[in-house]
C-alpha atoms as a PDB file:
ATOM      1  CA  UNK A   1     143.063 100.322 134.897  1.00  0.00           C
ATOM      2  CA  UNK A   2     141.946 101.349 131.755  1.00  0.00           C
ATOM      3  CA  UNK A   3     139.228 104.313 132.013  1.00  0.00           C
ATOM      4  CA  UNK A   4     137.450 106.967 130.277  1.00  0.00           C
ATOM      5  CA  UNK A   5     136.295 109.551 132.869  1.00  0.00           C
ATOM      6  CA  UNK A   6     133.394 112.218 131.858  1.00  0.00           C
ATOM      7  CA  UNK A   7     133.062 115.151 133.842  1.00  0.00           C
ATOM      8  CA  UNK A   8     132.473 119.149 133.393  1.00  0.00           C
ATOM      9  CA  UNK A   9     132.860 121.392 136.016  1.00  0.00           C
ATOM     10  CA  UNK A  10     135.721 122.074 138.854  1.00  0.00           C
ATOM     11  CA  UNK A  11     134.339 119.823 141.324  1.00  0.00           C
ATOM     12  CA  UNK A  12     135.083 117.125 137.953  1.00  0.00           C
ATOM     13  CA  UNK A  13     138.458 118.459 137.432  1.00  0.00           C
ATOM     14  CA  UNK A  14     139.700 117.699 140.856  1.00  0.00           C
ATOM     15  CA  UNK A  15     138.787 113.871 140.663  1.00  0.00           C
ATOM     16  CA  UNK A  16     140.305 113.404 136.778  1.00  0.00           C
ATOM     17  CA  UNK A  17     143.820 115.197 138.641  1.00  0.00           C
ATOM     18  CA  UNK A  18     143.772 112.374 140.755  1.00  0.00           C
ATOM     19  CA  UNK A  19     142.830 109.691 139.440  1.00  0.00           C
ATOM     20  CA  UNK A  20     145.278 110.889 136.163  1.00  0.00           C
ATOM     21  CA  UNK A  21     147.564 111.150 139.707  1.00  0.00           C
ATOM     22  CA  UNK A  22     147.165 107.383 140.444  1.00  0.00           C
ATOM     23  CA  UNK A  23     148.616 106.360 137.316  1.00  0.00           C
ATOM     24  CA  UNK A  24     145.485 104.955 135.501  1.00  0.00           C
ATOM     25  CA  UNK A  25     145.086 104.884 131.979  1.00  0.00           C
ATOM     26  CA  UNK A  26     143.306 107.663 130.757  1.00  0.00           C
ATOM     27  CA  UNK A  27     141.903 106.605 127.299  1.00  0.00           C
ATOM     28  CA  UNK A  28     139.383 109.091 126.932  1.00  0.00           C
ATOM     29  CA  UNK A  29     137.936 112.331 128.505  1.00  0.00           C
ATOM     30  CA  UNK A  30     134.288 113.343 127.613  1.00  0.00           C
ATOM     31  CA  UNK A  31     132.706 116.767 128.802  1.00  0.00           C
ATOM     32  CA  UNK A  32     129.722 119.481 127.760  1.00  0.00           C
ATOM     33  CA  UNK A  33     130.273 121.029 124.870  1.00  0.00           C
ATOM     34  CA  UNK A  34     132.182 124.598 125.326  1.00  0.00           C
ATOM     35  CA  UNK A  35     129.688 127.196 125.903  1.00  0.00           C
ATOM     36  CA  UNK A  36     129.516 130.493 125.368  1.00  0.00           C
ATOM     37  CA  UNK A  37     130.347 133.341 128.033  1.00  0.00           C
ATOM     38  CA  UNK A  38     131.338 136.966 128.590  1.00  0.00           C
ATOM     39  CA  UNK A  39     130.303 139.725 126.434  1.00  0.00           C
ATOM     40  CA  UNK A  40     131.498 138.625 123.165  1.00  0.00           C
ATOM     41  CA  UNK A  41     130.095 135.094 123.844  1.00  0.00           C
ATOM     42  CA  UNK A  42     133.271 133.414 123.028  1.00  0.00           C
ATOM     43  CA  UNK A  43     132.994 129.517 123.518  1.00  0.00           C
ATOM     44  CA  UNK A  44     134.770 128.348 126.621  1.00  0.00           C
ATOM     45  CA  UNK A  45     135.557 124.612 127.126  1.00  0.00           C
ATOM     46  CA  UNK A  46     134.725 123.338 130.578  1.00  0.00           C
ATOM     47  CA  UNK A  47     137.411 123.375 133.531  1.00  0.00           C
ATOM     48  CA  UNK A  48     137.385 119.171 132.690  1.00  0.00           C
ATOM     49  CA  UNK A  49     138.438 120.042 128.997  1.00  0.00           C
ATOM     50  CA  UNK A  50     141.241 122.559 129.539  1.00  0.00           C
ATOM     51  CA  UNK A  51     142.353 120.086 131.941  1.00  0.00           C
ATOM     52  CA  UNK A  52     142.445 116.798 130.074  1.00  0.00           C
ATOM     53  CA  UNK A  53     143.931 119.191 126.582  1.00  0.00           C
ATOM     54  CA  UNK A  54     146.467 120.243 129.033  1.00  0.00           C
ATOM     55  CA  UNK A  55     147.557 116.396 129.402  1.00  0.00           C
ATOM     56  CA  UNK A  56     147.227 115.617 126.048  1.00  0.00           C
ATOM     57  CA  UNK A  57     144.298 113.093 126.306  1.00  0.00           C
ATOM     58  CA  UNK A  58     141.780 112.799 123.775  1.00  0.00           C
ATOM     59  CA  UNK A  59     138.761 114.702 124.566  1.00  0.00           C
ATOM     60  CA  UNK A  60     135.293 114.112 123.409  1.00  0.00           C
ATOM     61  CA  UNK A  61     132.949 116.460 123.801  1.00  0.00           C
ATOM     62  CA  UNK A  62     128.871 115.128 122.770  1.00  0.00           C
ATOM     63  CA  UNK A  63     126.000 117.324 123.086  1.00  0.00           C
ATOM     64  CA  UNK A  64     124.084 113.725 123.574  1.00  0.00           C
ATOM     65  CA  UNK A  65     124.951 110.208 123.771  1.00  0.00           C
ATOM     66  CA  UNK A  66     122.038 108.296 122.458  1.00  0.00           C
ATOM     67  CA  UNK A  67     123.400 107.859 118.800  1.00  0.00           C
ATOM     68  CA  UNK A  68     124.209 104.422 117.890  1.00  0.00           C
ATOM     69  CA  UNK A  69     127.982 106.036 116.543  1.00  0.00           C
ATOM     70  CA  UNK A  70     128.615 107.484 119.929  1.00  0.00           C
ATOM     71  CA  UNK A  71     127.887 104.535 121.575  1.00  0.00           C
ATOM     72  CA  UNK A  72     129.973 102.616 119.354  1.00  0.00           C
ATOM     73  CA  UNK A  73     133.162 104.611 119.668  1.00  0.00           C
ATOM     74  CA  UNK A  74     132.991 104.475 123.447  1.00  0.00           C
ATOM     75  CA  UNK A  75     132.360 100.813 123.120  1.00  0.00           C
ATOM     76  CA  UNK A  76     135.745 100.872 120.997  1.00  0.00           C
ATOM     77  CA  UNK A  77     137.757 101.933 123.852  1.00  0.00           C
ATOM     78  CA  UNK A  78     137.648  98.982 125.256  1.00  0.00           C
ATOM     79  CA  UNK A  79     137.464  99.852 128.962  1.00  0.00           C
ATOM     80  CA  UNK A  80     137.414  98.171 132.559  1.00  0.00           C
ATOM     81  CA  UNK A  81     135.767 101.261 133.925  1.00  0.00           C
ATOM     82  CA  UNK A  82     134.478 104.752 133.298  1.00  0.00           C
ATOM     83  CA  UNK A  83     134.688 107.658 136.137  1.00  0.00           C
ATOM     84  CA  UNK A  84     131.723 110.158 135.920  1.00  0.00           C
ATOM     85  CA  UNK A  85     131.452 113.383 138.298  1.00  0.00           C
ATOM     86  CA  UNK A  86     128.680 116.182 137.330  1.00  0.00           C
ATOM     87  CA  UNK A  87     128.716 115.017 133.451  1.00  0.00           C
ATOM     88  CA  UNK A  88     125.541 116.974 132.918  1.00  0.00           C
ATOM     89  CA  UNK A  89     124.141 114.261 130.508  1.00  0.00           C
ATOM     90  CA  UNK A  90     122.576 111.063 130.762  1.00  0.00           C
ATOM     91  CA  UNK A  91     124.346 107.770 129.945  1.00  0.00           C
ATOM     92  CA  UNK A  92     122.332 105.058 128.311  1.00  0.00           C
ATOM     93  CA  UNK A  93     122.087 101.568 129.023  1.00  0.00           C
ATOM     94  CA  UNK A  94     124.830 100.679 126.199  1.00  0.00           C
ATOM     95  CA  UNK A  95     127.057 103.140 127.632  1.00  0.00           C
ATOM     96  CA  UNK A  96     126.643 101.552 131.180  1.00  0.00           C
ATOM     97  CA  UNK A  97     127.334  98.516 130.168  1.00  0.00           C
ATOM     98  CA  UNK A  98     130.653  98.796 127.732  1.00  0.00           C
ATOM     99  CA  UNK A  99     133.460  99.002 130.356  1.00  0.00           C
ATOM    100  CA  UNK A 100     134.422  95.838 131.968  1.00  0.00           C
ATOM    101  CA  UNK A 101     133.590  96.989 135.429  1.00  0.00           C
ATOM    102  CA  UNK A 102     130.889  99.356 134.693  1.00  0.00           C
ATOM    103  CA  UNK A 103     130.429 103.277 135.701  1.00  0.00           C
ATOM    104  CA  UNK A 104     130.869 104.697 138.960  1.00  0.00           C
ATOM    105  CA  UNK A 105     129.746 108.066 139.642  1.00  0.00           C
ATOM    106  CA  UNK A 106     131.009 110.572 142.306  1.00  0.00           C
ATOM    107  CA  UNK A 107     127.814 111.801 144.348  1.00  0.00           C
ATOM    108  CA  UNK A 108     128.107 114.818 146.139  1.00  0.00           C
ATOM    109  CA  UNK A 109     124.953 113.473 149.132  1.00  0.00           C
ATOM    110  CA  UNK A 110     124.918 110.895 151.125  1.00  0.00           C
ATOM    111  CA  UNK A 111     122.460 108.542 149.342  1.00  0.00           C
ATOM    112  CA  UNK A 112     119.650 107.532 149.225  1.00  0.00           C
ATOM    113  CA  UNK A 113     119.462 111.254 150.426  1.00  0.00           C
ATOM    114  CA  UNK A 114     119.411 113.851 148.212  1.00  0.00           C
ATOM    115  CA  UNK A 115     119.463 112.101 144.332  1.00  0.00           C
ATOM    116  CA  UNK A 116     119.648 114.475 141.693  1.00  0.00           C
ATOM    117  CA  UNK A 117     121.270 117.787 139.919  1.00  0.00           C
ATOM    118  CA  UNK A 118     121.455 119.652 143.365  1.00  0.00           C
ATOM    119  CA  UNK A 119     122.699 117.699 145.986  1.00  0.00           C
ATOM    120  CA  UNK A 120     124.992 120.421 147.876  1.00  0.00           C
ATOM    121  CA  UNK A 121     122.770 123.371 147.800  1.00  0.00           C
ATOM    122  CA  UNK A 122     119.355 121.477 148.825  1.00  0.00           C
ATOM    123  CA  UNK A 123     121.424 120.106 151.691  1.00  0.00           C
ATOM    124  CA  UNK A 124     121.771 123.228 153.091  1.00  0.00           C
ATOM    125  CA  UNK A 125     118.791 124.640 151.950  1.00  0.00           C
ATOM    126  CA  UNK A 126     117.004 121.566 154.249  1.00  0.00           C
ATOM    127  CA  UNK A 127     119.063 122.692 157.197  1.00  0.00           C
ATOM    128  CA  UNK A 128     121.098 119.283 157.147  1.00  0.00           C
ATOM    129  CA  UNK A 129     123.474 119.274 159.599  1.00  0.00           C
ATOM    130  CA  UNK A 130     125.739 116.699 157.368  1.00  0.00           C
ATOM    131  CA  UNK A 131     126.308 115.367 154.210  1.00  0.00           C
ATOM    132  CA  UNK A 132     128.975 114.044 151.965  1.00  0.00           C
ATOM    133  CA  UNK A 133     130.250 111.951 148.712  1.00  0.00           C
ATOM    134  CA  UNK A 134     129.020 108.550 147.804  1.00  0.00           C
ATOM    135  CA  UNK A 135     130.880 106.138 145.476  1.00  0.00           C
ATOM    136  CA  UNK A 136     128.225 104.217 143.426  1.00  0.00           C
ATOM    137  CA  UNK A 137     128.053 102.151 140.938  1.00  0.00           C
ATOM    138  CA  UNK A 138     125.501 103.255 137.837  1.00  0.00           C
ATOM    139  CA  UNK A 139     122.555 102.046 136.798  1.00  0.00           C
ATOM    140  CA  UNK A 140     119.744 103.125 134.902  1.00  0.00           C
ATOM    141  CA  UNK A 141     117.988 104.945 137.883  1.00  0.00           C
ATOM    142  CA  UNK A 142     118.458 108.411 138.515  1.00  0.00           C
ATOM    143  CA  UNK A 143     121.471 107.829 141.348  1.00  0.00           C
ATOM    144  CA  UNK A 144     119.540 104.842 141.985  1.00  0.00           C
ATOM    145  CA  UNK A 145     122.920 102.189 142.039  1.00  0.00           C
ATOM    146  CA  UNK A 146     124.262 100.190 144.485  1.00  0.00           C
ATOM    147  CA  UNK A 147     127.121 102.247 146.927  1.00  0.00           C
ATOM    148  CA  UNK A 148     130.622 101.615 147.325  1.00  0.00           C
ATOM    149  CA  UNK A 149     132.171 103.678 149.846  1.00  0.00           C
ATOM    150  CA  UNK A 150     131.099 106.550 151.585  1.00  0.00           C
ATOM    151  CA  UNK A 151     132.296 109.875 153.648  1.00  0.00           C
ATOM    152  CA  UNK A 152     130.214 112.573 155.602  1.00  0.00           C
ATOM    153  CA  UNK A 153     131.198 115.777 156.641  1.00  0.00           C
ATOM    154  CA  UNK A 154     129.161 118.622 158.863  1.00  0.00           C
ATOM    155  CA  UNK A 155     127.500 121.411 157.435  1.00  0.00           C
ATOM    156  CA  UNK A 156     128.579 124.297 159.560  1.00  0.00           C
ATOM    157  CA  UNK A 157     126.985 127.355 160.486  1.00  0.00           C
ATOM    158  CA  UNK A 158     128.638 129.282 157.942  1.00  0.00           C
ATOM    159  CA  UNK A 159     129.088 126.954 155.526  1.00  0.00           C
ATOM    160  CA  UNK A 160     128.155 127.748 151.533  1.00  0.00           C
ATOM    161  CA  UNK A 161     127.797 126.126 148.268  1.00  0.00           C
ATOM    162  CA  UNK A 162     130.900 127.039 147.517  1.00  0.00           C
ATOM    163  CA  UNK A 163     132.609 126.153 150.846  1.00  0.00           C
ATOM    164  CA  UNK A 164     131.046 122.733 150.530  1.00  0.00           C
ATOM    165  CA  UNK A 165     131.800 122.068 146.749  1.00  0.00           C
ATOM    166  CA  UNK A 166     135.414 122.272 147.178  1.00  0.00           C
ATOM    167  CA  UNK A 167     135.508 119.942 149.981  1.00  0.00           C
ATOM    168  CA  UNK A 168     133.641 117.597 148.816  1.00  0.00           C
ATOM    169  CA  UNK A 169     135.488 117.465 145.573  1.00  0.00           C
ATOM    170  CA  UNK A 170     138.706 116.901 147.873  1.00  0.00           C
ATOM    171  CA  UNK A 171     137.142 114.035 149.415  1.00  0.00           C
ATOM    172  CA  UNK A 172     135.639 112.598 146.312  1.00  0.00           C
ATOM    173  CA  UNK A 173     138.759 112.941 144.361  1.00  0.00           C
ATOM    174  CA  UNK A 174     140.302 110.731 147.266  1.00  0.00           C
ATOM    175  CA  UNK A 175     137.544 108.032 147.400  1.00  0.00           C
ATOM    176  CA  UNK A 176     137.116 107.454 143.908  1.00  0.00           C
ATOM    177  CA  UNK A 177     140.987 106.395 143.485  1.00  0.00           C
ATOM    178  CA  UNK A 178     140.785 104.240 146.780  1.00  0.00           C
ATOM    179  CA  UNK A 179     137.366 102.459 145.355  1.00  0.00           C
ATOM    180  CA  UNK A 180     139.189 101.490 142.488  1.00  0.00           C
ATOM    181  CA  UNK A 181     142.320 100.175 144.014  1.00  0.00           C
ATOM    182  CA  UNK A 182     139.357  98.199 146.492  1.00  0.00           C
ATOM    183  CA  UNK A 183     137.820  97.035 142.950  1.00  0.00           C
ATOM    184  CA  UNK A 184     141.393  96.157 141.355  1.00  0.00           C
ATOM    185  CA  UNK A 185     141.705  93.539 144.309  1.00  0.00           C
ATOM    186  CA  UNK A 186     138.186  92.413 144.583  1.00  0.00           C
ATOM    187  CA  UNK A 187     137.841  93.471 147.932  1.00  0.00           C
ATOM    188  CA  UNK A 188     134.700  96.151 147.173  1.00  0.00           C
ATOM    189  CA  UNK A 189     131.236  94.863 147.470  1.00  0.00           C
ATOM    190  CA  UNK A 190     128.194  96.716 146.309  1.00  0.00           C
ATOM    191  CA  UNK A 191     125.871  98.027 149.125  1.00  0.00           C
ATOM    192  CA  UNK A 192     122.360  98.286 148.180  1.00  0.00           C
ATOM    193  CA  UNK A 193     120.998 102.042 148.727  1.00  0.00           C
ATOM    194  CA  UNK A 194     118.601 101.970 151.663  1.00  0.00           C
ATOM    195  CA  UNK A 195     114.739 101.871 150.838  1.00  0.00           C
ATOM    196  CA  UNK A 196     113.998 104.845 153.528  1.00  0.00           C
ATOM    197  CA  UNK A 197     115.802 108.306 153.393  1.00  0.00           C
ATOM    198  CA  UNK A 198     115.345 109.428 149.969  1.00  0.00           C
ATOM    199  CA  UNK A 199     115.287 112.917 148.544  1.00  0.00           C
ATOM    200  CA  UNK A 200     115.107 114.521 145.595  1.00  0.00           C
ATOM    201  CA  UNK A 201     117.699 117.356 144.741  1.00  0.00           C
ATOM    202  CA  UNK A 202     116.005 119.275 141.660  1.00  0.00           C
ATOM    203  CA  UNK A 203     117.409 121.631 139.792  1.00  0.00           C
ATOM    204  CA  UNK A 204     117.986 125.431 140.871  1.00  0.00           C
ATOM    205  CA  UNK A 205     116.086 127.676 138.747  1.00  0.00           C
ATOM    206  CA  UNK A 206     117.042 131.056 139.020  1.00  0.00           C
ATOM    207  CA  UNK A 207     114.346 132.649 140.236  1.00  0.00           C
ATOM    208  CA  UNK A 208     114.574 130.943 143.673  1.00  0.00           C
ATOM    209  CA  UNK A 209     117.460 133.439 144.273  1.00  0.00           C
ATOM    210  CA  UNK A 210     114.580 136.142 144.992  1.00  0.00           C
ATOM    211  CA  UNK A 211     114.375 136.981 148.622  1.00  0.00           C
ATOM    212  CA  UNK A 212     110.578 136.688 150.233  1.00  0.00           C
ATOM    213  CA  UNK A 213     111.552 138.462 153.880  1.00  0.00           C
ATOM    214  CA  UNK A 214     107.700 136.973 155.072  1.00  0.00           C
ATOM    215  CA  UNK A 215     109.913 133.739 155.451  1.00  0.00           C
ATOM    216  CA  UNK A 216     111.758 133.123 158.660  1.00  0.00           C
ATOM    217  CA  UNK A 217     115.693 134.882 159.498  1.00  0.00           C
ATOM    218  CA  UNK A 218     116.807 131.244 159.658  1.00  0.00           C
ATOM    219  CA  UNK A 219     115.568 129.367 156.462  1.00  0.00           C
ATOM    220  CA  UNK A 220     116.743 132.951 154.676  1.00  0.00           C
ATOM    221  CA  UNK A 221     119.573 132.566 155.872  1.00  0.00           C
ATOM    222  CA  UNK A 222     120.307 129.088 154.477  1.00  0.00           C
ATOM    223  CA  UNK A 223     119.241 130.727 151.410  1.00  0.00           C
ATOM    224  CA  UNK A 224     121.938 132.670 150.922  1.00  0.00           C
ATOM    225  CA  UNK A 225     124.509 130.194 151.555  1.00  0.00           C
ATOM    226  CA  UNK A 226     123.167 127.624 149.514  1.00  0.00           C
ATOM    227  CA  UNK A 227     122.502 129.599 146.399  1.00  0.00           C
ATOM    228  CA  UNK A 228     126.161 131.312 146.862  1.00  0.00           C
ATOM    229  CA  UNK A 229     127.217 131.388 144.101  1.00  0.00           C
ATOM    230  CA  UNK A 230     124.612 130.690 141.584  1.00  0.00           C
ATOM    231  CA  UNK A 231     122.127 132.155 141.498  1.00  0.00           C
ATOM    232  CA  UNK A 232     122.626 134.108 143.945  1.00  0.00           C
ATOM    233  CA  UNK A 233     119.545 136.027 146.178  1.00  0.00           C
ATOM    234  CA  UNK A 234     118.646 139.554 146.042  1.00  0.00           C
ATOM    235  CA  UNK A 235     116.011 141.631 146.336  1.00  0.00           C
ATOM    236  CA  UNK A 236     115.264 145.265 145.174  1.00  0.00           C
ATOM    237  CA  UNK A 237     115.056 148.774 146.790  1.00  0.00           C
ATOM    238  CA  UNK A 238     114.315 151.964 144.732  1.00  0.00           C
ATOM    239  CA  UNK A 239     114.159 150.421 141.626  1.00  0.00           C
ATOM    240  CA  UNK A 240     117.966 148.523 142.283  1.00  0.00           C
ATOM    241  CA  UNK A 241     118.209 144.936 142.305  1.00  0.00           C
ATOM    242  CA  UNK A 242     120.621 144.524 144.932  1.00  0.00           C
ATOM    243  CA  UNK A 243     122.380 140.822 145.727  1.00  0.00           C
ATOM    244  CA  UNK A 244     122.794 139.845 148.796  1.00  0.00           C
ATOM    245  CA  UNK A 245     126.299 137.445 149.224  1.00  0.00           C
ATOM    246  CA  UNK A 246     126.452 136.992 152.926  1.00  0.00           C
ATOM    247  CA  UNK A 247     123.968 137.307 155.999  1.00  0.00           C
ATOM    248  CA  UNK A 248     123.194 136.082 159.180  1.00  0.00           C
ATOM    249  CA  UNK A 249     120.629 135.114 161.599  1.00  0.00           C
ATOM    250  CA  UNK A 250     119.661 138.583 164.160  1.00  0.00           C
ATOM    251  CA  UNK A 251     117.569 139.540 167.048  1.00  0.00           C
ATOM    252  CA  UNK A 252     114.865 141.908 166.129  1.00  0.00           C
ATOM    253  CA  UNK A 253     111.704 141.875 165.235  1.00  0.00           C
ATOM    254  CA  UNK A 254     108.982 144.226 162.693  1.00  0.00           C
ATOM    255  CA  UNK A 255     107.335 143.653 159.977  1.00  0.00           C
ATOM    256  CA  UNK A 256     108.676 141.638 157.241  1.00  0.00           C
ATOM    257  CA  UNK A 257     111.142 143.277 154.904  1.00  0.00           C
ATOM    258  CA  UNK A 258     111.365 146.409 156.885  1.00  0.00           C
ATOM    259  CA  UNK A 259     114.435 148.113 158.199  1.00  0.00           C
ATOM    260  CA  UNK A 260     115.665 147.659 162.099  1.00  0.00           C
ATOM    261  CA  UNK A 261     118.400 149.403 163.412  1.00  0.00           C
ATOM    262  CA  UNK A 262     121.766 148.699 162.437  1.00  0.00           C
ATOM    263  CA  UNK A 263     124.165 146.582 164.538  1.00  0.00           C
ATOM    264  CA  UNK A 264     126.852 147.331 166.551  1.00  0.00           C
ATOM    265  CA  UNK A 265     129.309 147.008 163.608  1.00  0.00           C
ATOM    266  CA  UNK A 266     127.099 148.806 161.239  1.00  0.00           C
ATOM    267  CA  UNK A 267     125.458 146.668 158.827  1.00  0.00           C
ATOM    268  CA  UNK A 268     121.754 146.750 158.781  1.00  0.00           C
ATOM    269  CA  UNK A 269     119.212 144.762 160.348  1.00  0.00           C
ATOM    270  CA  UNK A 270     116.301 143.909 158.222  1.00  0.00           C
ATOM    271  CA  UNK A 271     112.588 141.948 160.024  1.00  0.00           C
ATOM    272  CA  UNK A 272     112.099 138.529 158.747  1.00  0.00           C
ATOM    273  CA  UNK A 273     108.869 136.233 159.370  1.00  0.00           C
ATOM    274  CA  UNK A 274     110.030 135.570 162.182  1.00  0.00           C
ATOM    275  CA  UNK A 275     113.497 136.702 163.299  1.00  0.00           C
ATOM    276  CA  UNK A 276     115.661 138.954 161.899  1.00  0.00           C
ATOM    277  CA  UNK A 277     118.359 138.967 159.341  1.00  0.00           C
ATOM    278  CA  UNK A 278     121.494 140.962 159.167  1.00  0.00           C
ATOM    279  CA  UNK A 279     122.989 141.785 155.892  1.00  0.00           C
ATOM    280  CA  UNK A 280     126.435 141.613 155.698  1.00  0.00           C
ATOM    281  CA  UNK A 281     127.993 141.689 152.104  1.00  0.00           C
ATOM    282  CA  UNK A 282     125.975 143.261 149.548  1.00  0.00           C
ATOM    283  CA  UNK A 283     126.495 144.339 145.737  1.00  0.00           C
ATOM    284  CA  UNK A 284     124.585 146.775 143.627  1.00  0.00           C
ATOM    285  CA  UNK A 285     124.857 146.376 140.340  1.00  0.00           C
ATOM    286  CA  UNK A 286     127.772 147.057 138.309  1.00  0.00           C
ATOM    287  CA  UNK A 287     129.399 147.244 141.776  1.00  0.00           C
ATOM    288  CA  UNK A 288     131.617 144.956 143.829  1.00  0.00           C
ATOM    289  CA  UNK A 289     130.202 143.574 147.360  1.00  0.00           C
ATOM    290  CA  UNK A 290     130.971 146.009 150.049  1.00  0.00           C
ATOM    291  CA  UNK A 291     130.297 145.486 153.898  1.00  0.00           C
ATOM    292  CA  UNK A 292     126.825 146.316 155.180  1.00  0.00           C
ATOM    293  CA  UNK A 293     128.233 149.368 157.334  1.00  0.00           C
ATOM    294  CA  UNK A 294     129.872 150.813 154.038  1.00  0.00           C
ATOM    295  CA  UNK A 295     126.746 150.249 151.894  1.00  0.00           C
ATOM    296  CA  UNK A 296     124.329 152.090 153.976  1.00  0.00           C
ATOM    297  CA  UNK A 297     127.268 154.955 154.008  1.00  0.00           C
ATOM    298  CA  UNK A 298     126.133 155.168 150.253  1.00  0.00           C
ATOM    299  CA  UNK A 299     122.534 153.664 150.042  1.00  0.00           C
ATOM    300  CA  UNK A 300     120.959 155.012 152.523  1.00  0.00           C
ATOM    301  CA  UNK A 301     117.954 152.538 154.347  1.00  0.00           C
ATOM    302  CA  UNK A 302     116.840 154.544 157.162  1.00  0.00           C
ATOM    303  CA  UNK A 303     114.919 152.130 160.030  1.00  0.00           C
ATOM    304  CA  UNK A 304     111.036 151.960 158.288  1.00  0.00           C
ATOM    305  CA  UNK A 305     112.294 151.793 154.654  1.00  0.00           C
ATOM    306  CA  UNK A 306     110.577 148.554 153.042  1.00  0.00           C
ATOM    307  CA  UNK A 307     112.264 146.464 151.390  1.00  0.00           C
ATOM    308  CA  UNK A 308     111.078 144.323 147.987  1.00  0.00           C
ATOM    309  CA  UNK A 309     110.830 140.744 147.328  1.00  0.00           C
ATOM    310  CA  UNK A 310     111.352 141.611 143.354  1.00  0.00           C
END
């Protein structure tokens, strides 16, 4: 088939390698705009632009989509479908409807669960013991269209963000190209989402990274692995803001934020609202993460110290 596929991040790159894999025609590639990063601020083009520049396919790269010329030169490709996974903007109506077959989308839920910018991390932030990638076709909605195939996979007890991401950009990759082999032969009917079951996944904002110990071991410790690795939690101790990469659910109890004893293999213990959370990887700033055990050998939390939420 004849596509244009519009995608940003990793999780984006994987499906355009396959689907570039599968021998379709790749007549266009839109992603964000390069943005600026590092010190010097230096634009860098997203993982779905150095990819698609690498293959020599013509990239397109819109801060917005609404102007009548940008809908017109998409309509000038003259498409039977468009692939989009974590584009980052919103399509209009006339870009919906220019290729032949419409827009699918790779969703990284299993809707109607979980709609929205966030699906990954506020599945694990819920405590969901599954999830997966959903194959829909767009509409106007926000991932509001009818489904085409579907694949669920557990969320594990130590399973993060960026565990989850890559897998799911595996399986995505691999259902996308099989929907539209199903769609080449006419042998893929749209599903209607279910009416019951849906979620909203909203946005992170940063400041949801900041640790509040008066909440229980368990829901902090889906914290941490959902917001692994942006943005990250933390919390602060003699005027440090120290991040907090990997923990795990503990037996103790005290009041919140203060100090236990450490474990048997060293890394401290720390009271939640109810339960107990041991900290495992930690980084101070300007530092790399170091094991609990060898951060206490040079930041010393004696049992009692309290720590802060900011």
């Amino acid at each position: 088939m004849r596509l244009a596929f519009m995608g940003t991040p990793p999780f984006a790159a994987k499906a355009l390698e396959a689907l570039i894999g599968a021998g379709h025609e790749i007549a266009a590639v839109y992603s964000q705009p390069p943005r600026p990063a590092g010190r010097g601020h230096k634009l860098v083009p997203s993982a779905v632009q150095k990819l698609a520049e690498s293959q020599g396919f013509i990239v397109r790269t819109p801060a917005k989509l609404k102007a009548a010329e940008e809908q017109e030169l998409f309509a000038a490709l003259n498409l039977d479908l468009a692939v989009v996974a974590a584009y980052g903007l919103i399509l209009p109506q006339a870009i919906l409807d220019a290729p032949r077959l419409g827009c699918l989308n790779i969703h990284a839920s299993l809707l109607p669960r979980w709609r929205g910018a966030a699906p990954i991390q506020r599945a694990i932030l819920a405590g969901d013991t599954e999830t997966g990638v959903t194959i829909m076709r767009m509409d106007a909605g926000l991932d509001t269209g009818p489904m085409l195939l579907k694949q669920a996979v557990p969320i594990g007890r130590w399973t993060t963000t960026s565990m989850l991401t890559d897998l799911l950009a595996d399986i995505g990759s691999e259902l996308v190209v099989e929907a539209i082999s199903r769609l080449e032969q006419g042998k893929l009917p749209d599903v209607p989402q279910p009416k019951e079951g849906i979620t909203y996944a909203a946005k992170l904002d940063r400041t949801e990274g900041q640790i509040d110990w008066c909440l229980p071991a368990a829901e902090l410790d889906r914290r941490v692995r959902a917001l692994n690795p942006w943005p990250g939690t933390f919390f602060t101790i003699g005027g440090e803001r120290i991040k907090l990469l990997e923990a795990s659910v503990s037996v103790g109890e005290g009041p919140a934020g203060n100090m236990l004893y450490p474990a048997e293999d060293g890394n401290p213990i720390v009271a939640c609202g109810t339960g107990a959370l041991k900290l495992i990887t930690l980084q101070r700033p300007s530092r790399s993460g170091q094991d609990g055990a060898s951060f206490l050998r040079g930041f010393a939390l004696p049992p009692g110290t309290q720590l802060g939420n900011a």
